[in-house]
C-alpha atoms as a PDB file:
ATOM      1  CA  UNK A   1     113.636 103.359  69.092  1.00  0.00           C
ATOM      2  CA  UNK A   2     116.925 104.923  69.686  1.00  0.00           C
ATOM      3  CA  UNK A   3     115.446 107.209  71.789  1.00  0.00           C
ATOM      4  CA  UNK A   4     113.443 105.332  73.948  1.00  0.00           C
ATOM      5  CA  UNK A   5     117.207 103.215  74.178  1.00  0.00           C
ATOM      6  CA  UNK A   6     118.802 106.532  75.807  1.00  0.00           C
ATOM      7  CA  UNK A   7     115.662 107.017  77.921  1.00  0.00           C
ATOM      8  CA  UNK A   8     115.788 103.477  79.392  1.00  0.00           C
ATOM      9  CA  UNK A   9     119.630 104.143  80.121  1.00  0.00           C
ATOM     10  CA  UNK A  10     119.090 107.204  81.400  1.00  0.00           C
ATOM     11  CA  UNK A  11     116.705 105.781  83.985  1.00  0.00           C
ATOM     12  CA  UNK A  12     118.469 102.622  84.798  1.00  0.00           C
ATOM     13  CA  UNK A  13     121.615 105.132  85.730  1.00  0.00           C
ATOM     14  CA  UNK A  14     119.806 107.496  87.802  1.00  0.00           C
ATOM     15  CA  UNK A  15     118.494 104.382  89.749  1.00  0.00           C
ATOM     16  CA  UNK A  16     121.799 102.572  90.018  1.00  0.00           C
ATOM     17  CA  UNK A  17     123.127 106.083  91.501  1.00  0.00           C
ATOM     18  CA  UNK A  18     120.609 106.376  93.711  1.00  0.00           C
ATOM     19  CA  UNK A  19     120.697 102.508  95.117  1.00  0.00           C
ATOM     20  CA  UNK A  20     124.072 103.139  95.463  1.00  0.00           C
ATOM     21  CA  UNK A  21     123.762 106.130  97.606  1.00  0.00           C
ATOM     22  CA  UNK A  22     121.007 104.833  99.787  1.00  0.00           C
ATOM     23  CA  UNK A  23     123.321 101.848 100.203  1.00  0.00           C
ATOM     24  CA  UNK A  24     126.620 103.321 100.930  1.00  0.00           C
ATOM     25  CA  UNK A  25     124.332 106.176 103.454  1.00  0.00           C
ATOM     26  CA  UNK A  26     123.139 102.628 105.171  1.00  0.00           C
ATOM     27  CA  UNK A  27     126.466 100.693 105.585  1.00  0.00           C
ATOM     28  CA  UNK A  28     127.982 104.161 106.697  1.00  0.00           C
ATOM     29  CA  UNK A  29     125.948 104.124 109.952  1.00  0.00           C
ATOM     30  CA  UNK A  30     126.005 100.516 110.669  1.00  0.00           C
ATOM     31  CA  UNK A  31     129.478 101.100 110.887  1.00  0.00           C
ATOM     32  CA  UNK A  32     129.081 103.956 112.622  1.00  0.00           C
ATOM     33  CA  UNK A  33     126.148 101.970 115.549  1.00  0.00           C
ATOM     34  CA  UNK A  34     127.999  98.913 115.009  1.00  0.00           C
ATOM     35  CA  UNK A  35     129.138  98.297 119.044  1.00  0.00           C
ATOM     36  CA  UNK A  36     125.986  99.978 119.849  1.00  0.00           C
ATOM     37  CA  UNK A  37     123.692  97.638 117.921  1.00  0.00           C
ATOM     38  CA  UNK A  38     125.710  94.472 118.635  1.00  0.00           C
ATOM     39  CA  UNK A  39     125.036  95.363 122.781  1.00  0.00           C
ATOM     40  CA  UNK A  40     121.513  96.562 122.067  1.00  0.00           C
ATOM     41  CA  UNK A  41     120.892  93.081 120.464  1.00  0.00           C
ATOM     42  CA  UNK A  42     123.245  90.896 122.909  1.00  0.00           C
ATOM     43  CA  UNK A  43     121.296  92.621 125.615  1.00  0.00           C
ATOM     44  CA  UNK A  44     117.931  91.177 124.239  1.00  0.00           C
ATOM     45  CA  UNK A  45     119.465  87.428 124.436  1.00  0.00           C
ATOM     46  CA  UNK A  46     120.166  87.091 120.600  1.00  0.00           C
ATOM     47  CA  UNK A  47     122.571  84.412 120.271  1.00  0.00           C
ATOM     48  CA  UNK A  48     126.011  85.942 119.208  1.00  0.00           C
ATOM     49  CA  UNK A  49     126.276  82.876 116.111  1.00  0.00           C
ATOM     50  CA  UNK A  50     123.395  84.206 115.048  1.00  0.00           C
ATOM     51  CA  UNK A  51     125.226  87.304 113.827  1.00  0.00           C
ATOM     52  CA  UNK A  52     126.896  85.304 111.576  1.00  0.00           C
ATOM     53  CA  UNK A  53     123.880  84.987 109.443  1.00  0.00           C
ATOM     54  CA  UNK A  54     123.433  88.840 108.904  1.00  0.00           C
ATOM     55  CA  UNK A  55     124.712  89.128 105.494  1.00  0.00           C
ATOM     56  CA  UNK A  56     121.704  86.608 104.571  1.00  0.00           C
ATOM     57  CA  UNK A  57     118.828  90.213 105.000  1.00  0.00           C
ATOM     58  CA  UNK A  58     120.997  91.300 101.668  1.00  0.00           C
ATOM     59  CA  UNK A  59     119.819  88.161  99.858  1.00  0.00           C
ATOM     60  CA  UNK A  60     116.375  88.813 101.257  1.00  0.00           C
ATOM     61  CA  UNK A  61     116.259  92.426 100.542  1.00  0.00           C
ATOM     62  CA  UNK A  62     117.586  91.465  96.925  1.00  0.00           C
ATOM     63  CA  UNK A  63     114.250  89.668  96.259  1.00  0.00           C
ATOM     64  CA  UNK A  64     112.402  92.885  96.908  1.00  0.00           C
ATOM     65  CA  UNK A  65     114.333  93.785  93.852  1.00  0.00           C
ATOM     66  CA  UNK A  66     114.356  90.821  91.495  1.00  0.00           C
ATOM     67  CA  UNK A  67     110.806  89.798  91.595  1.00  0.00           C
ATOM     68  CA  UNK A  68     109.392  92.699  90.079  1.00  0.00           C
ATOM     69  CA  UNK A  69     111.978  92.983  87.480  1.00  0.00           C
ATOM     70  CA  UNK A  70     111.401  89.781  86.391  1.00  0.00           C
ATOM     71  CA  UNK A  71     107.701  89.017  86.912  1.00  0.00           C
ATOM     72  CA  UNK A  72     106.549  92.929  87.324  1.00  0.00           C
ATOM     73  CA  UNK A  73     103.931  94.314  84.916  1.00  0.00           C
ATOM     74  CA  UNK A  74     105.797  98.152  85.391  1.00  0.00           C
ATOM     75  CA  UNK A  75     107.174  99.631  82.361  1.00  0.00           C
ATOM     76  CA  UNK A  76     110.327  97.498  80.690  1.00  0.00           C
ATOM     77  CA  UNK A  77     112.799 100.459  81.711  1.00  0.00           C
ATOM     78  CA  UNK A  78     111.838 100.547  85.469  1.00  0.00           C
ATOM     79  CA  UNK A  79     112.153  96.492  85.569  1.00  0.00           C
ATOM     80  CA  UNK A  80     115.276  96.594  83.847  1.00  0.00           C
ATOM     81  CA  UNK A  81     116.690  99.389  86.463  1.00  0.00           C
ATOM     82  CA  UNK A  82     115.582  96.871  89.522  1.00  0.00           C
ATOM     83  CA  UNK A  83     117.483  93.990  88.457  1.00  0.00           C
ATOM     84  CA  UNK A  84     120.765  95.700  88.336  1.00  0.00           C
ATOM     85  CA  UNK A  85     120.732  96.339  92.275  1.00  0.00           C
ATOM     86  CA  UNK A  86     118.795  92.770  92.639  1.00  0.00           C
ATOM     87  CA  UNK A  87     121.868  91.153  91.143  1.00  0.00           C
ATOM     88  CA  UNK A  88     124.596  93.133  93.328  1.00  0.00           C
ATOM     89  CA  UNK A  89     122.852  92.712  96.605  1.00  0.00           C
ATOM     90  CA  UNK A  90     122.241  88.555  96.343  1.00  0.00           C
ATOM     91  CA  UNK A  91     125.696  88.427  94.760  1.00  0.00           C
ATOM     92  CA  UNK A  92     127.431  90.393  97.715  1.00  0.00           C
ATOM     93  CA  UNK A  93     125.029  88.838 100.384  1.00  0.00           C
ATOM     94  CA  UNK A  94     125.625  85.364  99.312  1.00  0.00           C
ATOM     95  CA  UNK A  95     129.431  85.864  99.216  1.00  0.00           C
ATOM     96  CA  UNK A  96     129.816  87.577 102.630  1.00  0.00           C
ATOM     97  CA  UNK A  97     127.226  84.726 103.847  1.00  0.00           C
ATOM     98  CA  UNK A  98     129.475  82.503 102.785  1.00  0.00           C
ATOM     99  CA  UNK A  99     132.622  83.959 104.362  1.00  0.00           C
ATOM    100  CA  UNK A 100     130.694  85.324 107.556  1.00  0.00           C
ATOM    101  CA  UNK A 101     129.339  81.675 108.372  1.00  0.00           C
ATOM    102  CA  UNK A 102     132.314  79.911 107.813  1.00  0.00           C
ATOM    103  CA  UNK A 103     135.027  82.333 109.230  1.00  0.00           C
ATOM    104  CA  UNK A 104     136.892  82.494 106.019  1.00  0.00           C
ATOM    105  CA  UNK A 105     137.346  86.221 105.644  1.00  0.00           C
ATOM    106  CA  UNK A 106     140.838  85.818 103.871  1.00  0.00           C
ATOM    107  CA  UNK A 107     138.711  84.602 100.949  1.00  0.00           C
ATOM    108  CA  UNK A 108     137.935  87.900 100.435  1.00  0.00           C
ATOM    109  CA  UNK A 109     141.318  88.401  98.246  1.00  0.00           C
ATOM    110  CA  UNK A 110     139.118  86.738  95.428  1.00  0.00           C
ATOM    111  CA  UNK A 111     135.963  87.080  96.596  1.00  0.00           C
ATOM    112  CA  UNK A 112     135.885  90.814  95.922  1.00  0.00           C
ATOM    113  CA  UNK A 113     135.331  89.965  92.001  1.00  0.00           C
ATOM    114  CA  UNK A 114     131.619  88.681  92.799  1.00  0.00           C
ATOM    115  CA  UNK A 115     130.808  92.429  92.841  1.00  0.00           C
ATOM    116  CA  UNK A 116     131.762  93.068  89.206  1.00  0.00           C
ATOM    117  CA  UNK A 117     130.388  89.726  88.325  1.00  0.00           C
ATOM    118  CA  UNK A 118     126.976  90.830  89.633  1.00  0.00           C
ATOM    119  CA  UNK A 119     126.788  94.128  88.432  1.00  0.00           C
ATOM    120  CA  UNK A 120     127.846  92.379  85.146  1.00  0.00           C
ATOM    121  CA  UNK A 121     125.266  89.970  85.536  1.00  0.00           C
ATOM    122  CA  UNK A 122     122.087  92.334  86.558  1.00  0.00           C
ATOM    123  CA  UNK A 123     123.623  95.012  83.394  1.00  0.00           C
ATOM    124  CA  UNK A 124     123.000  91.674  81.227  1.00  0.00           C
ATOM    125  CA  UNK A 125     119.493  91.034  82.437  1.00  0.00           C
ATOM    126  CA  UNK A 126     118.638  94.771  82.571  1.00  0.00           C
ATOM    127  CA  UNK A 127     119.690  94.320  78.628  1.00  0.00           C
ATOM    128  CA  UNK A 128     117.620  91.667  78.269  1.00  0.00           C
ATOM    129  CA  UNK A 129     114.529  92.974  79.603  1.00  0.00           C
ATOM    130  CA  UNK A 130     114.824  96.243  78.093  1.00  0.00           C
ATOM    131  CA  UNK A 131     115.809  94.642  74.830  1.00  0.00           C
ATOM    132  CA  UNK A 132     119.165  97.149  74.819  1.00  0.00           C
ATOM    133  CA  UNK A 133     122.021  95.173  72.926  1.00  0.00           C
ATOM    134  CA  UNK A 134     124.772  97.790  74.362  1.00  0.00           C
ATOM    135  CA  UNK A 135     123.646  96.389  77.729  1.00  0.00           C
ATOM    136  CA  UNK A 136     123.999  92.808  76.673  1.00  0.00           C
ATOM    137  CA  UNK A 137     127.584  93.524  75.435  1.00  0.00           C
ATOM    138  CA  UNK A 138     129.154  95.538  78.680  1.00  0.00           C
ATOM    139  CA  UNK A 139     127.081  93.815  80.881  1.00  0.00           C
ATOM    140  CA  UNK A 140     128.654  90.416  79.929  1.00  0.00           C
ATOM    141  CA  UNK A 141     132.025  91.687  79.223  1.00  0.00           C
ATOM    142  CA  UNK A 142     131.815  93.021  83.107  1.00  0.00           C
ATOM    143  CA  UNK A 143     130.790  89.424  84.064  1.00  0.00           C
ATOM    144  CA  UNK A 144     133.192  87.326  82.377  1.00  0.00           C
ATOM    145  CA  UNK A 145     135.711  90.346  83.959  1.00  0.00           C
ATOM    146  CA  UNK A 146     134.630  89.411  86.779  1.00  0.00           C
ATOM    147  CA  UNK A 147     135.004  85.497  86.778  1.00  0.00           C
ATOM    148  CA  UNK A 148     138.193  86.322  85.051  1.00  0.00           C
ATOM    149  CA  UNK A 149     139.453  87.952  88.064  1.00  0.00           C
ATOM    150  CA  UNK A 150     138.033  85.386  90.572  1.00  0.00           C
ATOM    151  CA  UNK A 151     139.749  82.542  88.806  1.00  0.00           C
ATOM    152  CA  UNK A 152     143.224  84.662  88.769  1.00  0.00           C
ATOM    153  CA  UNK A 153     143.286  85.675  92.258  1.00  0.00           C
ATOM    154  CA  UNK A 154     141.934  82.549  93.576  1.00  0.00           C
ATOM    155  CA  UNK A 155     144.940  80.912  91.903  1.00  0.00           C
ATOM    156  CA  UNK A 156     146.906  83.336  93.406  1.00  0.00           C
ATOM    157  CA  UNK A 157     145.912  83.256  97.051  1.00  0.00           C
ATOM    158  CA  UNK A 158     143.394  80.278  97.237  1.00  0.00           C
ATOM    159  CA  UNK A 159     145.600  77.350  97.942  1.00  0.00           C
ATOM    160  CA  UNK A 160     146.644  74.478  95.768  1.00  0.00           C
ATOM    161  CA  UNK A 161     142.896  73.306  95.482  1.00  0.00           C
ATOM    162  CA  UNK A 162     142.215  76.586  94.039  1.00  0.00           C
ATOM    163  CA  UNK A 163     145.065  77.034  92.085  1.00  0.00           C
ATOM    164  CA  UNK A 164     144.162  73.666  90.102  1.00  0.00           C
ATOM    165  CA  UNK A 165     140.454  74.190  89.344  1.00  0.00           C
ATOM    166  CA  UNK A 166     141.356  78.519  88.774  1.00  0.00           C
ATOM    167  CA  UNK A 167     143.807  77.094  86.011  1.00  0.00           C
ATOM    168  CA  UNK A 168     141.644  74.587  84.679  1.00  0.00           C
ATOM    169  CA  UNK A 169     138.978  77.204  84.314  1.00  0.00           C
ATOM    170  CA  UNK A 170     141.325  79.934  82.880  1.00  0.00           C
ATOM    171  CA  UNK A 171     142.624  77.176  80.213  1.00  0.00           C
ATOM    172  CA  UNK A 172     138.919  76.342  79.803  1.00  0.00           C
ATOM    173  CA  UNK A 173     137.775  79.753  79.391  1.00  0.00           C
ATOM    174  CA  UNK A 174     140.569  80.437  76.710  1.00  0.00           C
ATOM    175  CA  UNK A 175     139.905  77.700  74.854  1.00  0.00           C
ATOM    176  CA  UNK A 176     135.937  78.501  74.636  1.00  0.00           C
ATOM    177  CA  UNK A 177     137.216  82.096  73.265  1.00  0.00           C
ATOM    178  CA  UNK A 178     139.794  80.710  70.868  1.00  0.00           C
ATOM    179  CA  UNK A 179     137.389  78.404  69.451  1.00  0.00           C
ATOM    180  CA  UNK A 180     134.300  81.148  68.924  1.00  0.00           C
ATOM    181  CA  UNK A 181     136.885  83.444  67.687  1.00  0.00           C
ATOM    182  CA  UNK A 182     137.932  80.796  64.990  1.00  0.00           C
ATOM    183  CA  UNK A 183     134.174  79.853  64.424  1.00  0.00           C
ATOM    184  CA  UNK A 184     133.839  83.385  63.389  1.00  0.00           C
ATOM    185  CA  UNK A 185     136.359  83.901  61.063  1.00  0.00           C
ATOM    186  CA  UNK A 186     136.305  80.381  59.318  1.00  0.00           C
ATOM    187  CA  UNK A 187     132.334  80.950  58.741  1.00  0.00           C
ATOM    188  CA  UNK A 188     133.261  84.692  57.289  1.00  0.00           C
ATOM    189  CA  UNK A 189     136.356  82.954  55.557  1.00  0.00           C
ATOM    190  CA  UNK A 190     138.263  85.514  56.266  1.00  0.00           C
ATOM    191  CA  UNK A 191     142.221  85.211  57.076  1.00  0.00           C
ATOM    192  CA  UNK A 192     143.004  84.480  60.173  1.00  0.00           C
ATOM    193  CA  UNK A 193     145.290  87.648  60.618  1.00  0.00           C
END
């Protein structure tokens, strides 16, 4: 069992690397074309709103990803190693969807924490699927670092709406904590210190 636990980690690592790569080889030359490609397509009559919706093909392209790991017949390692990039791509294509189509790109002083929310997220599910505890653990410790950090800097640079619901969910989140810590120790009866 423990084994077969390091092999499915093993494999979900070398495929996170490599999704990484492919991604980061990708977004380097878009970057690179971008003025070419934004002609090329201008000069075949696309509609320039239209670009807005671009980050959208990351939400799309995370499907490709999250189907099979969740209704695949492929070995439980391999479907656990899909969901991982799954998760990142719809959580980064939804947020710069968001923030693309409505010209907010100043949100992105918060909305940077969606990343380690996702990769939280998918780590979770990869757990889940590959029935790895470890993955459970980090992968929701990542999350709820990453909704941690949302609710901070959105109270920081949000605005006042922000800054009301971002406290209310901090308070909220601290008193969910404080009372499963306490649940804990009073059903151990152990001392609080």
């Amino acid at each position: 069992m423990a084994g077969e636990a390091v092999a499915i980690l093993a494999a979900v690592s070398r495929t996170i690397e490599l999704f990484a790569g492919l991604i980061l080889l990708v977004i380097g030359v878009v970057i690179l074309l971008g003025e070419w490609i934004r002609s090329w397509f201008s000069g075949l009559g696309v509609n320039p709103d239209l670009w807005a919706w671009w980050p959208a093909l990351l939400v799309f392209l995370s499907l490709f990803f999250i189907g099979p790991a969740l209704f695949g017949r492929q070995r439980r390692g391999l479907r656990a190693g899909m969901v991982i990039p799954g998760a990142l791509l719809a959580g980064m294509g939804a947020a710069l969807t968001y923030t693309s189509v409505n010209q907010r790109w100043e949100a992105w002083s918060y909305l940077w924490s969606v990343f380690p929310f996702s990769l939280g997220l998918g780590m979770y599910v990869a757990g889940w699927i590959a029935d790895a505890p470890a993955f459970k653990w980090i992968g929701s410790g990542v999350a709820i670092g990453g909704v941690v950090a949302y609710l901070a800097f959105a109270t920081a640079f949000g605005g006042e709406a922000f800054r009301v619901v971002a406290a209310l969910g901090i308070i909220g989140l601290g008193f969910a904590l404080t009372v499963g810590g306490l649940a804990e120790r009073l059903s151990r009866k152990t001392p609080l210190i």
